[in-house]
C-alpha atoms as a PDB file:
ATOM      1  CA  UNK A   1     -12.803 -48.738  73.578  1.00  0.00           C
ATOM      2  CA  UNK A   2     -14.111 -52.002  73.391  1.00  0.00           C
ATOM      3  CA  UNK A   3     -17.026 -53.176  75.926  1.00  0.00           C
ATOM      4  CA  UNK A   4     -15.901 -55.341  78.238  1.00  0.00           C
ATOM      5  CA  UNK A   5     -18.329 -57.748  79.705  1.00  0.00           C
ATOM      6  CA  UNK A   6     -18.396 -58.061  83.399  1.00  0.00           C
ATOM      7  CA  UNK A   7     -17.110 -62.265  84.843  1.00  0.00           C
ATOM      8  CA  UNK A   8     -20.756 -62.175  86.586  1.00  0.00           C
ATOM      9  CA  UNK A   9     -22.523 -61.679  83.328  1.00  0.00           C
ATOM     10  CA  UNK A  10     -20.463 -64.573  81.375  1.00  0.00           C
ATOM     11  CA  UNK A  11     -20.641 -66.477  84.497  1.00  0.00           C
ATOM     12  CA  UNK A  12     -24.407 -66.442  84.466  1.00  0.00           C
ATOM     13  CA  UNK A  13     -24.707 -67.149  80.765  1.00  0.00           C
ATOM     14  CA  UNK A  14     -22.187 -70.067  80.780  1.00  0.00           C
ATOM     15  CA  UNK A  15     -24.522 -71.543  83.678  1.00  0.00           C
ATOM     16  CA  UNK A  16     -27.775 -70.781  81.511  1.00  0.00           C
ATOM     17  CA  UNK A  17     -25.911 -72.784  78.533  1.00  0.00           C
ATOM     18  CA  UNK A  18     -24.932 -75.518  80.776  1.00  0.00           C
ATOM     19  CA  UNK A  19     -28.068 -75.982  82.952  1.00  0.00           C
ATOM     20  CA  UNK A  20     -30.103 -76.262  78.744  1.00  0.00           C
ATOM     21  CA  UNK A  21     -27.104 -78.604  78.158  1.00  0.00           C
ATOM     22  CA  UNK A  22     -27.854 -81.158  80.986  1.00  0.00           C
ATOM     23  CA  UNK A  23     -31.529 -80.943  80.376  1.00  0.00           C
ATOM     24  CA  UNK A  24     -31.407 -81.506  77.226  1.00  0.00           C
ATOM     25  CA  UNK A  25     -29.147 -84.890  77.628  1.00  0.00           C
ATOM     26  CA  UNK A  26     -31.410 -85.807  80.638  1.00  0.00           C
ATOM     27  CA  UNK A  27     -34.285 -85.570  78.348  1.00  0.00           C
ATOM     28  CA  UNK A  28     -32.324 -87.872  75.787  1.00  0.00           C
ATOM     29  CA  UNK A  29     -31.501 -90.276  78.191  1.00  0.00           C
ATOM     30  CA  UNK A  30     -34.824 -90.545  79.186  1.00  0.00           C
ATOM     31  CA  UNK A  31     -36.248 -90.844  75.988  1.00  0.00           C
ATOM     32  CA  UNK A  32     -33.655 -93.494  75.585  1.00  0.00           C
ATOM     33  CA  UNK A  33     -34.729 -95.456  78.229  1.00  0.00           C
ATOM     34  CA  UNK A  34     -38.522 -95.196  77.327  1.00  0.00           C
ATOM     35  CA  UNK A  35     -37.852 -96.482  73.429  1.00  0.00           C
ATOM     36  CA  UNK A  36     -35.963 -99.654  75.019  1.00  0.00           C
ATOM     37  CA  UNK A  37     -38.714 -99.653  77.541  1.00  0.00           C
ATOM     38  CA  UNK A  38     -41.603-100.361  74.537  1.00  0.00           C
ATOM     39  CA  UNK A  39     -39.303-102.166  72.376  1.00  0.00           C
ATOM     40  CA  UNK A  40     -38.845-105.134  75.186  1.00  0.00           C
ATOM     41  CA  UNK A  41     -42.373-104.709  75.967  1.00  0.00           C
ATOM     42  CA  UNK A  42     -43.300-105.082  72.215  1.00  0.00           C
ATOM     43  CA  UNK A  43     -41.228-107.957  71.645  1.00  0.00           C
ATOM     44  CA  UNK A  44     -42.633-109.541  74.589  1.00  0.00           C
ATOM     45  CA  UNK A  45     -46.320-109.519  73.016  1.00  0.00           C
ATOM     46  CA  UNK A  46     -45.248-110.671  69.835  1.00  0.00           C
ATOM     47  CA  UNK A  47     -43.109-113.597  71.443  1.00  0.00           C
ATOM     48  CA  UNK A  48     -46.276-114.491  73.289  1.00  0.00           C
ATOM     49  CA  UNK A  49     -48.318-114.529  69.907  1.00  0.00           C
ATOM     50  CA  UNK A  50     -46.076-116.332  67.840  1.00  0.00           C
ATOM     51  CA  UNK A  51     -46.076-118.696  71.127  1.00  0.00           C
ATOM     52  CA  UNK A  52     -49.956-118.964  71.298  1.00  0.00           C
ATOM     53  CA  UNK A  53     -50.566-119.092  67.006  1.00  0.00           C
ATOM     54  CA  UNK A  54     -47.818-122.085  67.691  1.00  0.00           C
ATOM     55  CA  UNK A  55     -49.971-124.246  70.031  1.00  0.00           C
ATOM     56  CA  UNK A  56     -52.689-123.620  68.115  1.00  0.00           C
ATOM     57  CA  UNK A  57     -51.340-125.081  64.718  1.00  0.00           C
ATOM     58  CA  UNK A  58     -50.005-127.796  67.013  1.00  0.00           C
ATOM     59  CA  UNK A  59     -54.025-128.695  68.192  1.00  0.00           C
ATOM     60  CA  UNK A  60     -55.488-128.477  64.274  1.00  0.00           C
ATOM     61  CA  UNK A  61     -52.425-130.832  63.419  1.00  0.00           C
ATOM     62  CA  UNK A  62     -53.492-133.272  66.612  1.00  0.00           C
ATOM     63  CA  UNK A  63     -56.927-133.086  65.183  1.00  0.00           C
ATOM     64  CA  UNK A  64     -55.922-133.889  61.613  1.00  0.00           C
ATOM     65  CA  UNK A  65     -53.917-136.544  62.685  1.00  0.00           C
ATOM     66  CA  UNK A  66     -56.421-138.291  64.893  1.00  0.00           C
ATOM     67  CA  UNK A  67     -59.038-138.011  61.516  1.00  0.00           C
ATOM     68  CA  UNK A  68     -56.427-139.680  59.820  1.00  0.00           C
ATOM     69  CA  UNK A  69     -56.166-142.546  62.516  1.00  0.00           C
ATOM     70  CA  UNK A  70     -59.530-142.703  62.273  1.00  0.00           C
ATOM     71  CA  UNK A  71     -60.088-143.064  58.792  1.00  0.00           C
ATOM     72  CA  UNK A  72     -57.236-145.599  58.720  1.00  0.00           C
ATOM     73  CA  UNK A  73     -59.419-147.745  60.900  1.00  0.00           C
ATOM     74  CA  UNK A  74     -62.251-147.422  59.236  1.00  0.00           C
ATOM     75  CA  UNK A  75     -61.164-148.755  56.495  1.00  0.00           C
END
């Protein structure tokens, strides 16, 4: 005679399953959400260097260029 397994058993372990299922795509989603969280945050900083390294090649070419004014009227 096989063993039969009593509905409040299975019912239980179906819930276990399913409550380890939901966390685990919770936990996904979150982690989801935190990647795209430091990625924008990350591309932010480097947007803001590129930004800053710009304006600075911009003043050493305003400096060259008023040297070479300079030395045009020197001459």
């Amino acid at each position: 005679m096989p063993t039969e397994i009593s509905t409040e058993v299975m019912a239980k372990s179906i819930n276990i399953v399913d409550i380890i299922a939901t966390s685990i795509l919770f936990f996904f989603v979150i982690l989801i959400c935190v990647a795209l969280i430091v990625s924008i945050r990350k591309l932010s900083k480097d947007q803001k260097k590129k930004a800053q390294n710009s304006m600075n090649v911009e003043r050493k070419l305003d400096k060259i260029i008023a040297l070479l004014e300079k030395k045009e009227i020197d001459k």
